[in-house]
PDB file of N, CA and C in Angstrom:
ATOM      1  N   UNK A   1      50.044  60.490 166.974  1.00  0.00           N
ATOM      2  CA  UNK A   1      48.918  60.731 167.842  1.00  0.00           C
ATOM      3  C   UNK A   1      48.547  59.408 168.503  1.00  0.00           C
ATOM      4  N   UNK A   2      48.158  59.435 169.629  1.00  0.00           N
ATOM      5  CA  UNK A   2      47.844  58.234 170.523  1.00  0.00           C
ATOM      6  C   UNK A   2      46.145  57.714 170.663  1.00  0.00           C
ATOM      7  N   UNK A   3      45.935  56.885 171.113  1.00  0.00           N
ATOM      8  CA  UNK A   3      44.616  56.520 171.023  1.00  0.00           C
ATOM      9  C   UNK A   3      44.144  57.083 172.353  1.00  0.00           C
ATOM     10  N   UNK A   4      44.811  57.652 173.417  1.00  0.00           N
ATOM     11  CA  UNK A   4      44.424  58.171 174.922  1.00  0.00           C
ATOM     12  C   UNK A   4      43.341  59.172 174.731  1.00  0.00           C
ATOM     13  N   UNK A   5      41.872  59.019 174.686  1.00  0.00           N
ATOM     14  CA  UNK A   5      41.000  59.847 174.717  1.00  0.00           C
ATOM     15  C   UNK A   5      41.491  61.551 175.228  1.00  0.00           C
ATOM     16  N   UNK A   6      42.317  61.390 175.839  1.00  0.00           N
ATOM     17  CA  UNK A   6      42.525  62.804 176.627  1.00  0.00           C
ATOM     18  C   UNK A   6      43.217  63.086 176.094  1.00  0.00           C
ATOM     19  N   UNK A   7      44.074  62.611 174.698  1.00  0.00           N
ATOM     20  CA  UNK A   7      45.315  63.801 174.161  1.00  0.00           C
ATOM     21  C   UNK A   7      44.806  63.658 172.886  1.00  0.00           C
ATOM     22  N   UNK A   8      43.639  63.423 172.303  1.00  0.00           N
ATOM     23  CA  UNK A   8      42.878  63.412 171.175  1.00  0.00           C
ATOM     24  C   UNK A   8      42.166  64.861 171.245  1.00  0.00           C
ATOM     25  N   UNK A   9      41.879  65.743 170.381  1.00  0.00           N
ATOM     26  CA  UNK A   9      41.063  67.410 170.530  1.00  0.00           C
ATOM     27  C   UNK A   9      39.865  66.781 170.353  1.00  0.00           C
ATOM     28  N   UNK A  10      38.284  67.021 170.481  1.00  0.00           N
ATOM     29  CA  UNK A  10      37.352  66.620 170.985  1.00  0.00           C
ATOM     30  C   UNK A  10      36.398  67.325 169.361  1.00  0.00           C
ATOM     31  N   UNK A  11      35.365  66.651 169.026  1.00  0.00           N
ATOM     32  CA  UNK A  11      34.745  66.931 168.535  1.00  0.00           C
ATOM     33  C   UNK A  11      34.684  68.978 168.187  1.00  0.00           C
ATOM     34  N   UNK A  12      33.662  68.900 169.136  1.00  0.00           N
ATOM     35  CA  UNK A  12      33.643  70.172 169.284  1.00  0.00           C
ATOM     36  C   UNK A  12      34.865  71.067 169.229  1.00  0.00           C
ATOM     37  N   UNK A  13      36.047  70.897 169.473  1.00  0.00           N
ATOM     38  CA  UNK A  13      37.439  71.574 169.235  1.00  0.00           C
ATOM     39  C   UNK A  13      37.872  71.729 167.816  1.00  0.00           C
ATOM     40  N   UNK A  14      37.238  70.325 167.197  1.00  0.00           N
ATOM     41  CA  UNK A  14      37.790  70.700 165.945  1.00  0.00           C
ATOM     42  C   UNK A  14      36.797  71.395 165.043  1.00  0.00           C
ATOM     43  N   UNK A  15      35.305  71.572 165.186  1.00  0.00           N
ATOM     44  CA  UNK A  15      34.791  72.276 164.173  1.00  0.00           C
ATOM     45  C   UNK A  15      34.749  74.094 164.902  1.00  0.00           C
ATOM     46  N   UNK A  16      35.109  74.109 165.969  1.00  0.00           N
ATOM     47  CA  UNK A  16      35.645  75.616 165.929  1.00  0.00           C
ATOM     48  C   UNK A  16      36.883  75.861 165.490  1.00  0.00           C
ATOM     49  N   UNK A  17      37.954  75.067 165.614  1.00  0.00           N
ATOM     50  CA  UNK A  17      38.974  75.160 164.788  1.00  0.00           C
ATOM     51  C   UNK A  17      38.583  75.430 163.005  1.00  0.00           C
ATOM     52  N   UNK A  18      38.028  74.628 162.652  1.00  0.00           N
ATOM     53  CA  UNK A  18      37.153  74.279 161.159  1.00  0.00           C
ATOM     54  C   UNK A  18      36.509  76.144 160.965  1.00  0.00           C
ATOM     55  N   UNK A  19      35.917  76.000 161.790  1.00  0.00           N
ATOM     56  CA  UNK A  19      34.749  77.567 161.370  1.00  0.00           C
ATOM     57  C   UNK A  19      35.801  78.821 161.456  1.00  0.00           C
ATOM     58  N   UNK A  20      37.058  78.728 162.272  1.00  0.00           N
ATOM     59  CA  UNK A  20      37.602  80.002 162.130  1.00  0.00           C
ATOM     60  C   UNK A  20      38.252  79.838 160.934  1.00  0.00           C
ATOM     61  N   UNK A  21      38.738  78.890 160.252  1.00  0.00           N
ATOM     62  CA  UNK A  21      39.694  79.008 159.066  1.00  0.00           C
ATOM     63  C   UNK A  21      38.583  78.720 157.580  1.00  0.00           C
ATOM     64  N   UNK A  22      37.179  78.525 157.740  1.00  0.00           N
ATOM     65  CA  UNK A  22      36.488  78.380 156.718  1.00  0.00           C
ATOM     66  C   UNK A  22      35.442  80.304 156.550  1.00  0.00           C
ATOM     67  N   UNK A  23      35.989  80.593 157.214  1.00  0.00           N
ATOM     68  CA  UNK A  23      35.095  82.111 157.105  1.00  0.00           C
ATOM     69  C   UNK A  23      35.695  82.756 156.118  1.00  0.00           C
ATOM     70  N   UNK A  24      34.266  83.184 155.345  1.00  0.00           N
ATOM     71  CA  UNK A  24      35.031  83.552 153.906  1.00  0.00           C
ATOM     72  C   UNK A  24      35.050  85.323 154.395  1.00  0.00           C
ATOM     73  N   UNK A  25      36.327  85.881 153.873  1.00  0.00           N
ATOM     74  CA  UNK A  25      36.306  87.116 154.411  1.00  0.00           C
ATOM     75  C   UNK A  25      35.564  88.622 153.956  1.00  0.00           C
ATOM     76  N   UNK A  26      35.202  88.123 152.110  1.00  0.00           N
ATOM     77  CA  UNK A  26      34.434  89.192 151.786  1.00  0.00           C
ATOM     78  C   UNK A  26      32.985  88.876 152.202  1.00  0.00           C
ATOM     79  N   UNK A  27      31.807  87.580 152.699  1.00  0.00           N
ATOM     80  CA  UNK A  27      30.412  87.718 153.057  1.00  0.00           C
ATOM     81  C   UNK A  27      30.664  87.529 154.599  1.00  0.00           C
ATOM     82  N   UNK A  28      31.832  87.010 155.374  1.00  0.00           N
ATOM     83  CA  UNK A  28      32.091  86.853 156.829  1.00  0.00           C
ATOM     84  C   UNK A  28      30.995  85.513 157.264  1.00  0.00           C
ATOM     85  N   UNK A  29      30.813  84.859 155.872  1.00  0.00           N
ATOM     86  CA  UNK A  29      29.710  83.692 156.074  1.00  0.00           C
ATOM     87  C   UNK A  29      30.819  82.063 156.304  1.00  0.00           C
ATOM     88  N   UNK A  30      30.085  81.618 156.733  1.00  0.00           N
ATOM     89  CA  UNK A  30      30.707  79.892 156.946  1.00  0.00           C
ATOM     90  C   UNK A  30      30.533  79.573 155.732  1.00  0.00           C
ATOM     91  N   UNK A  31      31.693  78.383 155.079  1.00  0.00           N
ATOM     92  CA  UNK A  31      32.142  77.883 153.801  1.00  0.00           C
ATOM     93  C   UNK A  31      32.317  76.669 154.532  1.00  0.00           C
ATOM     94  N   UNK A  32      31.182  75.526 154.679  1.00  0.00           N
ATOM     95  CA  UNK A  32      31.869  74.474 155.032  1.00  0.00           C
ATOM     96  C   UNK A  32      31.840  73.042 154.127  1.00  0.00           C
ATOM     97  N   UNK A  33      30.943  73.254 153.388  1.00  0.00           N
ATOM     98  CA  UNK A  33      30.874  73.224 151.954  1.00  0.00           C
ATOM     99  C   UNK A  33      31.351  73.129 150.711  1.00  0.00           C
ATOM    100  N   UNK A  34      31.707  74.808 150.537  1.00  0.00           N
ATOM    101  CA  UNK A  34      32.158  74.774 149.605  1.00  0.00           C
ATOM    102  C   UNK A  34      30.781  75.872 149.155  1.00  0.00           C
ATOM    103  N   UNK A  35      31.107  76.788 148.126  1.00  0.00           N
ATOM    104  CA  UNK A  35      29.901  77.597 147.244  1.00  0.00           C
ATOM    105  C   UNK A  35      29.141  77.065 146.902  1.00  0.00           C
ATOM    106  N   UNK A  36      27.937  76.934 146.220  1.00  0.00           N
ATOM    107  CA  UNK A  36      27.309  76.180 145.533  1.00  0.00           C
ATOM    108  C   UNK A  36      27.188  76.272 144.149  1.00  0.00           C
ATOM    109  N   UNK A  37      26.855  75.360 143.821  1.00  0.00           N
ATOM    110  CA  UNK A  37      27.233  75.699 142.002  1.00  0.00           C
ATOM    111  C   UNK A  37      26.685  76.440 140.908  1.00  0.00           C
ATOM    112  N   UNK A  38      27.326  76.251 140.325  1.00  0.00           N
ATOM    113  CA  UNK A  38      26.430  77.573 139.009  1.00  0.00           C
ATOM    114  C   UNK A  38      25.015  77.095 138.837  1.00  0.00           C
ATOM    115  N   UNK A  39      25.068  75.716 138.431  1.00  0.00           N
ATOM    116  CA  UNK A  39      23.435  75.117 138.143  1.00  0.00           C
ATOM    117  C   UNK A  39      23.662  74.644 139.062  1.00  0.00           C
ATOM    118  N   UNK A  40      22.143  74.622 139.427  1.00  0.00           N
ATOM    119  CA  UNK A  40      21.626  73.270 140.410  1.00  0.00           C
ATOM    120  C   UNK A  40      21.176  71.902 140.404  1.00  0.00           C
ATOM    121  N   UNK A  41      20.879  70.811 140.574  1.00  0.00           N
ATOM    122  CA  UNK A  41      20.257  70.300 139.922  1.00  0.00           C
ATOM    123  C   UNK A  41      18.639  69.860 140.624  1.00  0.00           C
ATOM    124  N   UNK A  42      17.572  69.881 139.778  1.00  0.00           N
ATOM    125  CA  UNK A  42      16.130  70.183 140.563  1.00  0.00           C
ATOM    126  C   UNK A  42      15.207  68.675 139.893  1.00  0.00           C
ATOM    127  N   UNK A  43      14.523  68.222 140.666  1.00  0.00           N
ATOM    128  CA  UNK A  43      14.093  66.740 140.266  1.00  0.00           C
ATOM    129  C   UNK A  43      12.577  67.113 140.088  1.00  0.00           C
ATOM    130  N   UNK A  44      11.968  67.088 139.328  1.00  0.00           N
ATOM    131  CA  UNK A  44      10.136  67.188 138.973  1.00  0.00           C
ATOM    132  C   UNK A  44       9.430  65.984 138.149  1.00  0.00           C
ATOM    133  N   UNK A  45       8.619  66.113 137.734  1.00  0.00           N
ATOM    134  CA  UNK A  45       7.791  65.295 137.214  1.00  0.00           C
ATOM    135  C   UNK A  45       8.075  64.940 135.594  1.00  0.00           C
ATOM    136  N   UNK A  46       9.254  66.275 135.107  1.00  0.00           N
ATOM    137  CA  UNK A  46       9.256  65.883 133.646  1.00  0.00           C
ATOM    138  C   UNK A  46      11.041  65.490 133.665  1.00  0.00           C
ATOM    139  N   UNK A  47      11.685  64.952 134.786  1.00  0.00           N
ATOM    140  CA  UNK A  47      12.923  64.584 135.090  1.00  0.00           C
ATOM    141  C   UNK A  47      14.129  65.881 135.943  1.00  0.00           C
ATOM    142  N   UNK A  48      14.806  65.705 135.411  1.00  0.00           N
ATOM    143  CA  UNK A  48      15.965  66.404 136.027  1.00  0.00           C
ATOM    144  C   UNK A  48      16.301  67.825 135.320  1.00  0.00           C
ATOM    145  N   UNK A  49      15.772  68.871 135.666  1.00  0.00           N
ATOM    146  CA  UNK A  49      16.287  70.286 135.005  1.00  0.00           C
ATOM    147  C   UNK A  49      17.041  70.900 135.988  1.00  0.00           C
ATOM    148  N   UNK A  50      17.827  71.941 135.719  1.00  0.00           N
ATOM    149  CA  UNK A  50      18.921  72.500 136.308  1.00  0.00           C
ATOM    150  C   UNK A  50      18.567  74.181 136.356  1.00  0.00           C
ATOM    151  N   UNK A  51      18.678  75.189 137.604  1.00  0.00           N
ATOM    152  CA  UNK A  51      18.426  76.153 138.073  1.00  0.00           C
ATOM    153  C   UNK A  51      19.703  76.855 138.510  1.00  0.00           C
ATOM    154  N   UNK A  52      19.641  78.019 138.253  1.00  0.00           N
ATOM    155  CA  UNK A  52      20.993  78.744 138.405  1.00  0.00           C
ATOM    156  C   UNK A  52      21.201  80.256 139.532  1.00  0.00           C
ATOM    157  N   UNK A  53      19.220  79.944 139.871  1.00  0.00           N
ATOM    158  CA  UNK A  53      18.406  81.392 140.880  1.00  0.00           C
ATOM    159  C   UNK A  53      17.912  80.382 142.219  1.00  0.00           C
ATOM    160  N   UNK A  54      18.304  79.557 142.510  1.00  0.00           N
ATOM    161  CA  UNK A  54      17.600  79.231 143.527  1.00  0.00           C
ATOM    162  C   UNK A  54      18.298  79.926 144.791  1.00  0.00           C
ATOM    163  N   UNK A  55      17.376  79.952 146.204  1.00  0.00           N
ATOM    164  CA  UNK A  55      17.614  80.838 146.912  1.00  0.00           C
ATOM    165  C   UNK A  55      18.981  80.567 147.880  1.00  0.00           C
ATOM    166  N   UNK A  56      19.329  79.227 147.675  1.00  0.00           N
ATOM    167  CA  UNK A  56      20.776  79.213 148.931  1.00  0.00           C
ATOM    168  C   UNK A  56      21.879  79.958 147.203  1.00  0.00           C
ATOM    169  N   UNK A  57      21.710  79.539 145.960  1.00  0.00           N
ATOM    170  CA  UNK A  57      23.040  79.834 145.382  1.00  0.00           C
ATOM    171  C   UNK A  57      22.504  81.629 145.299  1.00  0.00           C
ATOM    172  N   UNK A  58      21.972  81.871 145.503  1.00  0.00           N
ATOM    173  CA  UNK A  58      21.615  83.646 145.323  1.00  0.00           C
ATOM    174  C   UNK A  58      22.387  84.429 146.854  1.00  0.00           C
ATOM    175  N   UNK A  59      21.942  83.764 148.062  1.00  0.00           N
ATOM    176  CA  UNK A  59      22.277  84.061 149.118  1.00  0.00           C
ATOM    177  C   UNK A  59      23.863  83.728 149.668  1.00  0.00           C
ATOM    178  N   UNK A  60      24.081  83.227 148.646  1.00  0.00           N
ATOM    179  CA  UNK A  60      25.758  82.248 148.673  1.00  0.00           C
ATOM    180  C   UNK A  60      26.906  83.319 147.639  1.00  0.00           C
ATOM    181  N   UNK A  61      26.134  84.524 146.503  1.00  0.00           N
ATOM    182  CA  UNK A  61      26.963  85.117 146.155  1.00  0.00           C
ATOM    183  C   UNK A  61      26.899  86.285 146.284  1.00  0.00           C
ATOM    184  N   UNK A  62      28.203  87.054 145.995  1.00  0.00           N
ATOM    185  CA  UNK A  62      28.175  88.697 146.492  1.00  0.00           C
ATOM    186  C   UNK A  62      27.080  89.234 145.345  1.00  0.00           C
ATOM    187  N   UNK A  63      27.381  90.414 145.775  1.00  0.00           N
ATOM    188  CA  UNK A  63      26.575  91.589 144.964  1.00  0.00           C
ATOM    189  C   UNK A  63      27.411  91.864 143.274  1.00  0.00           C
ATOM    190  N   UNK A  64      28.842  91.557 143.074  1.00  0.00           N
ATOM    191  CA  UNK A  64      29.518  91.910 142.190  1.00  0.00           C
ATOM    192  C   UNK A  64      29.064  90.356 141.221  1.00  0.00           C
ATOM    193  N   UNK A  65      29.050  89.790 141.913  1.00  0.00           N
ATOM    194  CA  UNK A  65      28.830  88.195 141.552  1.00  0.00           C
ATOM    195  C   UNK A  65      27.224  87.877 140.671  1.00  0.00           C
ATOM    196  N   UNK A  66      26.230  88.374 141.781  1.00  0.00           N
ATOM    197  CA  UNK A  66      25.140  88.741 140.923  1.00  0.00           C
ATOM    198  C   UNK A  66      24.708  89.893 139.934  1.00  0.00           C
ATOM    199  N   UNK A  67      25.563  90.551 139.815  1.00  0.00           N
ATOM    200  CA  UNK A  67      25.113  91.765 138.686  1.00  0.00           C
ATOM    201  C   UNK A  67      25.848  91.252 137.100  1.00  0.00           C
ATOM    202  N   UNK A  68      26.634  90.249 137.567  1.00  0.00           N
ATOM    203  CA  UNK A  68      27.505  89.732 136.626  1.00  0.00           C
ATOM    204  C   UNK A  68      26.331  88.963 136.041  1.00  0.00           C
ATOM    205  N   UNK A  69      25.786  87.754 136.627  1.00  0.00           N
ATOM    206  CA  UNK A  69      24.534  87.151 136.873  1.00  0.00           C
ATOM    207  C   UNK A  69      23.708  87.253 135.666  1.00  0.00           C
ATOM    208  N   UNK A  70      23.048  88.917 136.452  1.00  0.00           N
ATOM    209  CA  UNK A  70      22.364  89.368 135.490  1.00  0.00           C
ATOM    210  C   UNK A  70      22.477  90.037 134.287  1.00  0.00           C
ATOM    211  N   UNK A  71      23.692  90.556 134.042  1.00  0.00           N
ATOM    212  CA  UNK A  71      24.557  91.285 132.783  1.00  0.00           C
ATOM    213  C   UNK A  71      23.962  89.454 131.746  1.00  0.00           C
ATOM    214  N   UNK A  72      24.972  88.324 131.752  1.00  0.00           N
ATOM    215  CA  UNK A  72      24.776  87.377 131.300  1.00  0.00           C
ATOM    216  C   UNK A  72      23.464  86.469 131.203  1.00  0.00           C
ATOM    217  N   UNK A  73      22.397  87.279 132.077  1.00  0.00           N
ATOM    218  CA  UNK A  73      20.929  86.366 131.597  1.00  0.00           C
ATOM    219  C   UNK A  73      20.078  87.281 130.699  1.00  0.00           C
ATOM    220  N   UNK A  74      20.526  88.466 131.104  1.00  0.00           N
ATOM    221  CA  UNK A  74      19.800  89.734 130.213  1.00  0.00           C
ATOM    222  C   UNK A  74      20.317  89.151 128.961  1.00  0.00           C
ATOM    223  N   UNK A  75      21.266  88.742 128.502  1.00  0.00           N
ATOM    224  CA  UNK A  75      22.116  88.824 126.931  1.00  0.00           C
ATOM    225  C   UNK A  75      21.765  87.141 126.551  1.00  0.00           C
ATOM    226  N   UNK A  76      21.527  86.428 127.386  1.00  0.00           N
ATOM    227  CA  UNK A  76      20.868  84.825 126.978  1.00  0.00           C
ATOM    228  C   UNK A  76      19.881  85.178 126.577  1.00  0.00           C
ATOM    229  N   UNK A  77      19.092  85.759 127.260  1.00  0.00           N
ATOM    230  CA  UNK A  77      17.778  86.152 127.070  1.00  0.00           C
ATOM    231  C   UNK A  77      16.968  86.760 126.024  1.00  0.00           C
ATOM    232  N   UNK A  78      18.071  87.986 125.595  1.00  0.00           N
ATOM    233  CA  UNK A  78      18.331  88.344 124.254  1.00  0.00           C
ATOM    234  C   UNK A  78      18.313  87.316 122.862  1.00  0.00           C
ATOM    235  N   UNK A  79      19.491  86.413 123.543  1.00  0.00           N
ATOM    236  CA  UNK A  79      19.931  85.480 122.081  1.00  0.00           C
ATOM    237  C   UNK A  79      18.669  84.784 122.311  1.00  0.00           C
ATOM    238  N   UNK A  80      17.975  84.270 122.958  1.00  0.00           N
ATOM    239  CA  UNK A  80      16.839  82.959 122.898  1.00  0.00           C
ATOM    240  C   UNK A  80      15.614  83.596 121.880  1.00  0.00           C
ATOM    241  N   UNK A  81      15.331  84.962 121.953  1.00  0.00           N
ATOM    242  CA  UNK A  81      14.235  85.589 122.099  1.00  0.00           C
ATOM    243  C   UNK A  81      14.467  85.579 120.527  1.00  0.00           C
ATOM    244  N   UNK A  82      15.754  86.248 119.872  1.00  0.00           N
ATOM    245  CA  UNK A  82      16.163  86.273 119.036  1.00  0.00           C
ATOM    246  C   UNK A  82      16.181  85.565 117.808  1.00  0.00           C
ATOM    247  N   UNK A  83      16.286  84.104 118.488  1.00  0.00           N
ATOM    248  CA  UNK A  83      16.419  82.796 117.848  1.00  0.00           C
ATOM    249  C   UNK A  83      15.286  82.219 117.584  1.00  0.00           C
ATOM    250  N   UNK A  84      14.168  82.790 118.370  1.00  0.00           N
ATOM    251  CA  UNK A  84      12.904  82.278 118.715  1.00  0.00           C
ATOM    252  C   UNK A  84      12.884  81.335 119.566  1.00  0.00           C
ATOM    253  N   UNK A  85      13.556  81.073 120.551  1.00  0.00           N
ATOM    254  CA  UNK A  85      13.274  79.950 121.247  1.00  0.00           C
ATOM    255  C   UNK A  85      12.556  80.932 122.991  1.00  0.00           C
ATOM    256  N   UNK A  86      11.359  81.096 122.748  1.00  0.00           N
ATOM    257  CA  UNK A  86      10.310  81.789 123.600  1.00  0.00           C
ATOM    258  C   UNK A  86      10.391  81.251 124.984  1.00  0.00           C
ATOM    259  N   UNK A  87      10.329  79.553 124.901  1.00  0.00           N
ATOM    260  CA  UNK A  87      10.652  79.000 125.905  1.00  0.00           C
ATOM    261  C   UNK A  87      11.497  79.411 127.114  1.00  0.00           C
ATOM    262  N   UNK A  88      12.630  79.210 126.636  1.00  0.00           N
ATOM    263  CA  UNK A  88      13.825  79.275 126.963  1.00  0.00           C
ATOM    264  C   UNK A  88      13.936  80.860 127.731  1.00  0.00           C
ATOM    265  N   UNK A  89      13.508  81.485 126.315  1.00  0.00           N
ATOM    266  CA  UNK A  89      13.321  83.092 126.969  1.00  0.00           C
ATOM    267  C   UNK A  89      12.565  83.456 127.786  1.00  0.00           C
ATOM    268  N   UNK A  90      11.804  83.011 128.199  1.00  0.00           N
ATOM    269  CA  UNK A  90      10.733  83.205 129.639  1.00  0.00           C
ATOM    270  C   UNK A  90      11.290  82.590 130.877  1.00  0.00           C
ATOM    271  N   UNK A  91      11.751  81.372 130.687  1.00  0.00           N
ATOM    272  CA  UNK A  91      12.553  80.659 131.684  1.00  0.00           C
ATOM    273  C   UNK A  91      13.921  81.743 132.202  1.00  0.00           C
ATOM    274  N   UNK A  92      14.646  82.155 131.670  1.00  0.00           N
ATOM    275  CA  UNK A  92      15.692  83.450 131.528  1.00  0.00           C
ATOM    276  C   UNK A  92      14.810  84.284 132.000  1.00  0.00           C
ATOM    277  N   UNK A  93      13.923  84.968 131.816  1.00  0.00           N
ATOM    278  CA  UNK A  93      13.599  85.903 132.451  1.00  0.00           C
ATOM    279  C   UNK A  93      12.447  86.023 133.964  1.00  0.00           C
ATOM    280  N   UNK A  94      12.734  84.487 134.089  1.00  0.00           N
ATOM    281  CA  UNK A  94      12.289  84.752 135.590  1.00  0.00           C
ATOM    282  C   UNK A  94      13.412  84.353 136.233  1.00  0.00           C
ATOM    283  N   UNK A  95      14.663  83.879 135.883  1.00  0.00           N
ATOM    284  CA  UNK A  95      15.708  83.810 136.381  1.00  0.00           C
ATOM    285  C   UNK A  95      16.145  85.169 136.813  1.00  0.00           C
ATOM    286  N   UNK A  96      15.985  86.202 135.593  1.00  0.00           N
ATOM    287  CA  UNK A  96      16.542  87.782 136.034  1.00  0.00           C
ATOM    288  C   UNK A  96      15.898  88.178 136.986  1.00  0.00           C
ATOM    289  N   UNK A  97      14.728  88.133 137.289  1.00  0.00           N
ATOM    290  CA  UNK A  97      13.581  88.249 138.180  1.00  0.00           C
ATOM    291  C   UNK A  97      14.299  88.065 139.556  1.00  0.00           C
ATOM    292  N   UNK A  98      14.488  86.816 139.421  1.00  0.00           N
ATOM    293  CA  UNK A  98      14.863  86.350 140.895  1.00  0.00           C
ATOM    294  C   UNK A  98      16.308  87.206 141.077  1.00  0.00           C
ATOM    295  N   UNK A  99      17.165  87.124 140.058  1.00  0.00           N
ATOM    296  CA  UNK A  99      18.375  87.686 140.461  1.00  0.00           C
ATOM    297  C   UNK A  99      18.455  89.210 141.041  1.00  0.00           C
ATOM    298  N   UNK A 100      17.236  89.632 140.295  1.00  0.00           N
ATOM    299  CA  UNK A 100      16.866  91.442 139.991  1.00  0.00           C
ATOM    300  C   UNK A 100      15.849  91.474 142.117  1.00  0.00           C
ATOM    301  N   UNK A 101      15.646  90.652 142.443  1.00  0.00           N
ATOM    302  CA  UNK A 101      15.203  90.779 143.695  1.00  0.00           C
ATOM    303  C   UNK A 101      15.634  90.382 144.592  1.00  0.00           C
ATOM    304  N   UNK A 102      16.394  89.551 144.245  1.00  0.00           N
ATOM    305  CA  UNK A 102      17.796  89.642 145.785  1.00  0.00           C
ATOM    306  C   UNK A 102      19.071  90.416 145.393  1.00  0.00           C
ATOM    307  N   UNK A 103      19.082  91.051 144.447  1.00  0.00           N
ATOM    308  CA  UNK A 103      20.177  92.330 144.426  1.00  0.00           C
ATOM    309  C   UNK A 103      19.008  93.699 144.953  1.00  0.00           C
ATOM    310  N   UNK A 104      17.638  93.715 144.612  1.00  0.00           N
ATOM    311  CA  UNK A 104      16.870  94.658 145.342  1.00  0.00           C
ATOM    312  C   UNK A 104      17.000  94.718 147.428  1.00  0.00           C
ATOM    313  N   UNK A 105      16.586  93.437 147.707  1.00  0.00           N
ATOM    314  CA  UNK A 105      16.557  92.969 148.494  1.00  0.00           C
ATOM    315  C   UNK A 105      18.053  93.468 149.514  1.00  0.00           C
ATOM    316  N   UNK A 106      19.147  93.338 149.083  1.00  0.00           N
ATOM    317  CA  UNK A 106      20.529  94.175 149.619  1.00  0.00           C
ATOM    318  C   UNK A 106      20.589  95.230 148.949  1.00  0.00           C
ATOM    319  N   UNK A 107      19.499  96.258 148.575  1.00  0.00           N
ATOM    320  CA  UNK A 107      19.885  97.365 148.545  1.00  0.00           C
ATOM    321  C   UNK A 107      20.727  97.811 147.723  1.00  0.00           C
ATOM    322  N   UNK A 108      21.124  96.958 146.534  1.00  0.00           N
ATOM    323  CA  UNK A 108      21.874  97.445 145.165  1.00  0.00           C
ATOM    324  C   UNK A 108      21.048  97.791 144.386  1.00  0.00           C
TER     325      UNK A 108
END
């Protein structure tokens, strides 16, 4: 490739190039990124805790993806409650919350 401005593809050429080959085909959403991760990580006043319902990773997975979600926080939720750790189990269950209203939210 040459340094001749005019036989270089231009900014703009290459992120439409970029967006047609990053479209994911089961949400038809842009991946430019990458998914976002299982936890998140969230910064407050008592340090660094980690979130697994926040609203881009909820809006970032399918419907098969979140029922899975919630199959596995219902059954954490279970073991915490179980164990006695109450904490934990309330925290889990506003996680289901959130999961249980953006699977409402699309109509599953």
């Amino acid at each position: 490739m040459s340094d001749d401005p005019q036989e270089r593809p231009s900014a703009r050429d290459l992120v439409r190039r970029r967006s047609r080959t990053y479209r994911a085909p089961d949400t038809g959403r842009h991946h430019h990124i990458g998914a976002a991760p299982e936890r998140q990580p969230v910064l407050g006043e008592a340090g660094t805790s980690f979130v697994g319902t926040s609203p881009v990773q909820l809006a970032g997975r399918t419907v098969a993806q979140l029922q899975a979600q919630a199959e596995r926080l219902r059954a954490d939720m279970a073991a915490a409650a179980e164990d006695l750790r109450f904490e934990q189990a309330g925290a889990l269950r506003d996680d289901l919350s959130r999961v249980e209203e953006e699977l409402a939210r699309r109509g599953s």
